[in-house]
Protein backbone atom coordinates (compact mmCIF):
# COMPACT_ATOMS: atom_id res chain seq x y z
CA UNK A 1 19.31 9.21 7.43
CA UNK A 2 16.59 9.94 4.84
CA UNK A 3 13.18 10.99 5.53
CA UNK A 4 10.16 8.83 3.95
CA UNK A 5 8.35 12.24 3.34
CA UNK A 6 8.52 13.83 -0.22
CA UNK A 7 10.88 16.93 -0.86
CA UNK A 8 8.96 20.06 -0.89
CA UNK A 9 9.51 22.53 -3.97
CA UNK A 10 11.41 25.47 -2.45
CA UNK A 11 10.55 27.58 -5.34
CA UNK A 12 7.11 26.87 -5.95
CA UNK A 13 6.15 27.43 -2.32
CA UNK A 14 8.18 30.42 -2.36
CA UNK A 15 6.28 31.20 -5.84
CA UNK A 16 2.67 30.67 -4.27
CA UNK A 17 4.01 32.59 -0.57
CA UNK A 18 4.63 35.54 -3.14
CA UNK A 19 1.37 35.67 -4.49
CA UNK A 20 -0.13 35.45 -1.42
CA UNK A 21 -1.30 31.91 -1.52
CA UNK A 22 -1.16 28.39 0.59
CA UNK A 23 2.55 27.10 -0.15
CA UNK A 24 1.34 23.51 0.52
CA UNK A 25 -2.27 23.49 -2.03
CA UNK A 26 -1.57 26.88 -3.84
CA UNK A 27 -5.24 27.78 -3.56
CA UNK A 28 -5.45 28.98 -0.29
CA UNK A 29 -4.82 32.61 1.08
CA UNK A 30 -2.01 32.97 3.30
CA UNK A 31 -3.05 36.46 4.92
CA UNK A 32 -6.12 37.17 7.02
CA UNK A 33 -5.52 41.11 6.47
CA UNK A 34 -2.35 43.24 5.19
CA UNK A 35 0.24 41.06 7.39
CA UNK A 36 -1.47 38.90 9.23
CA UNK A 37 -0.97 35.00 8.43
CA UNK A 38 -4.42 32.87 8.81
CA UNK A 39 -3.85 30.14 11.34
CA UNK A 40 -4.76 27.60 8.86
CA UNK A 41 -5.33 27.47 5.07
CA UNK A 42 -9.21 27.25 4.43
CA UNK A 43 -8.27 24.69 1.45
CA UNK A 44 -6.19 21.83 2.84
CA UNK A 45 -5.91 22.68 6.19
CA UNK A 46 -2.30 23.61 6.50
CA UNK A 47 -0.89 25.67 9.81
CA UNK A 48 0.25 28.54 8.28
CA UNK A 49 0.58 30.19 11.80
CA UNK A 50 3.09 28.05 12.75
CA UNK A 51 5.80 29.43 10.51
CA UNK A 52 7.21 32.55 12.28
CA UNK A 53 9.00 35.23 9.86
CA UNK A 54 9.88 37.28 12.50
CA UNK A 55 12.24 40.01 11.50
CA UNK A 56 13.58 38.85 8.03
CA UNK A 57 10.60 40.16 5.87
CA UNK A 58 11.21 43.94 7.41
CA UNK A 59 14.91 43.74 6.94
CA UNK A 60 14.59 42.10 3.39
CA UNK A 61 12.30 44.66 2.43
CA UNK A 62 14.36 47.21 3.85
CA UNK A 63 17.41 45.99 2.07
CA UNK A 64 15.52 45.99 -1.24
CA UNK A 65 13.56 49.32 -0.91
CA UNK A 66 17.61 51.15 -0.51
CA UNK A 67 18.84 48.60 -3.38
CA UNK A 68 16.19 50.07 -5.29
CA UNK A 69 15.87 53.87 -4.37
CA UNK A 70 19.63 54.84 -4.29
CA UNK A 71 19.69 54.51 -8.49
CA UNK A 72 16.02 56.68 -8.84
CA UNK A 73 17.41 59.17 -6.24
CA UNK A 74 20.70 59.47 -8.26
CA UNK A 75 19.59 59.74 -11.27
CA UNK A 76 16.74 61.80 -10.46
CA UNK A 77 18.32 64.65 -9.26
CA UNK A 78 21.32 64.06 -11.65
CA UNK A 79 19.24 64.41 -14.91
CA UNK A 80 16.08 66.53 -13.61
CA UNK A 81 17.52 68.60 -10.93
CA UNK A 82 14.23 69.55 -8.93
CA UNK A 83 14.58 71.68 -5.80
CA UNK A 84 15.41 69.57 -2.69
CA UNK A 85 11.93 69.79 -1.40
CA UNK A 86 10.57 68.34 -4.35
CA UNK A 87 12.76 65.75 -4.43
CA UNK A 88 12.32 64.87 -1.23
CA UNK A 89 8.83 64.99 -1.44
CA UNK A 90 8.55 62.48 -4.34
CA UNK A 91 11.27 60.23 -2.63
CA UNK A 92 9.23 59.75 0.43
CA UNK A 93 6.15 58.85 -1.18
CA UNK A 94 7.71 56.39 -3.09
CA UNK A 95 9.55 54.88 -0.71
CA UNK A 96 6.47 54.69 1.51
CA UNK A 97 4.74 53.08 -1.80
CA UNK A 98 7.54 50.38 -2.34
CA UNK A 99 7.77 49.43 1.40
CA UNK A 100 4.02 48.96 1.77
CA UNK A 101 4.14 46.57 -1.51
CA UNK A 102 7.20 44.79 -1.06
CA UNK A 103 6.95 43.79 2.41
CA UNK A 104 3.97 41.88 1.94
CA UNK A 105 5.34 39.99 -1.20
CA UNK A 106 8.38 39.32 0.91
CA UNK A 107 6.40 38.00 3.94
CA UNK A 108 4.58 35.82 1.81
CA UNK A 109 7.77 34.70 0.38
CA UNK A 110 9.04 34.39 3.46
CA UNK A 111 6.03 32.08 4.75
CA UNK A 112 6.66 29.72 1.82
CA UNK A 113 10.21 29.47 2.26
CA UNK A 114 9.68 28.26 5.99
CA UNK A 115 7.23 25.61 4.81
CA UNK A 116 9.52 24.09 2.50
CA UNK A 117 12.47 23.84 4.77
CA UNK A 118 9.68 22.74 7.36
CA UNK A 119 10.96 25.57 10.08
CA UNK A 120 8.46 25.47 12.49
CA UNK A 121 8.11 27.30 15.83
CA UNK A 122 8.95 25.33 18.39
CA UNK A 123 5.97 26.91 20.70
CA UNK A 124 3.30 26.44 18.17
């Protein structure tokens, strides 16, 4: 059985989640604060609340912050060699760095992907 309503653009909402914007209108802001999704888009009115990410952005962002750091911590002690301390030092803040960046992008993401499939919480 098809649906009368128009296909939404996975990867344009997914696009516009990214950047931090509406995944319906594209000028809207999706986030109130750091994290926090508005409960509707100031531009066309959209609930944004009612798409829960849950868990998924942490354990994308998770995935892609080890993905990412096992290469720089191999090669960095490989070709440099710093004292362990060092390393470590420089390791944590830029894993800190990456998380803090990347989950937000992915929770945007995240957002837009929900309102194309049209996954809506059932208690909102």
């Amino acid at each position: 059985m098809e649906s009368d309503e128009p296909k939404k653009d996975l990867k344009k909402a997914m696009g516009r989640g990214l950047l931090g914007r509406c995944p319906n209108c594209g000028r809207g802001k999706v986030f109130t604060g750091y994290l926090t999704v508005r409960d509707r888009c100031g531009d066309c009115d959209e609930p944004l609340s009612a798409y829960k990410t849950a868990d998924l952005p942490a354990v994308f962002t998770i995935l892609l912050v080890g993905v990412l750091l096992v290469p720089i911590l191999w090669v960095g002690f490989a070709v440099f060699r710093p004292e362990p301390l060092v390393l470590f030092g420089y390791i944590s803040v830029l894993t800190v760095l990456l998380t803090l960046v990347l989950l937000r992008l992915v929770k945007g993401a995240n957002v837009g992907y929900l309102w194309a499939i049209d996954e809506r919480d059932p208690g909102a």
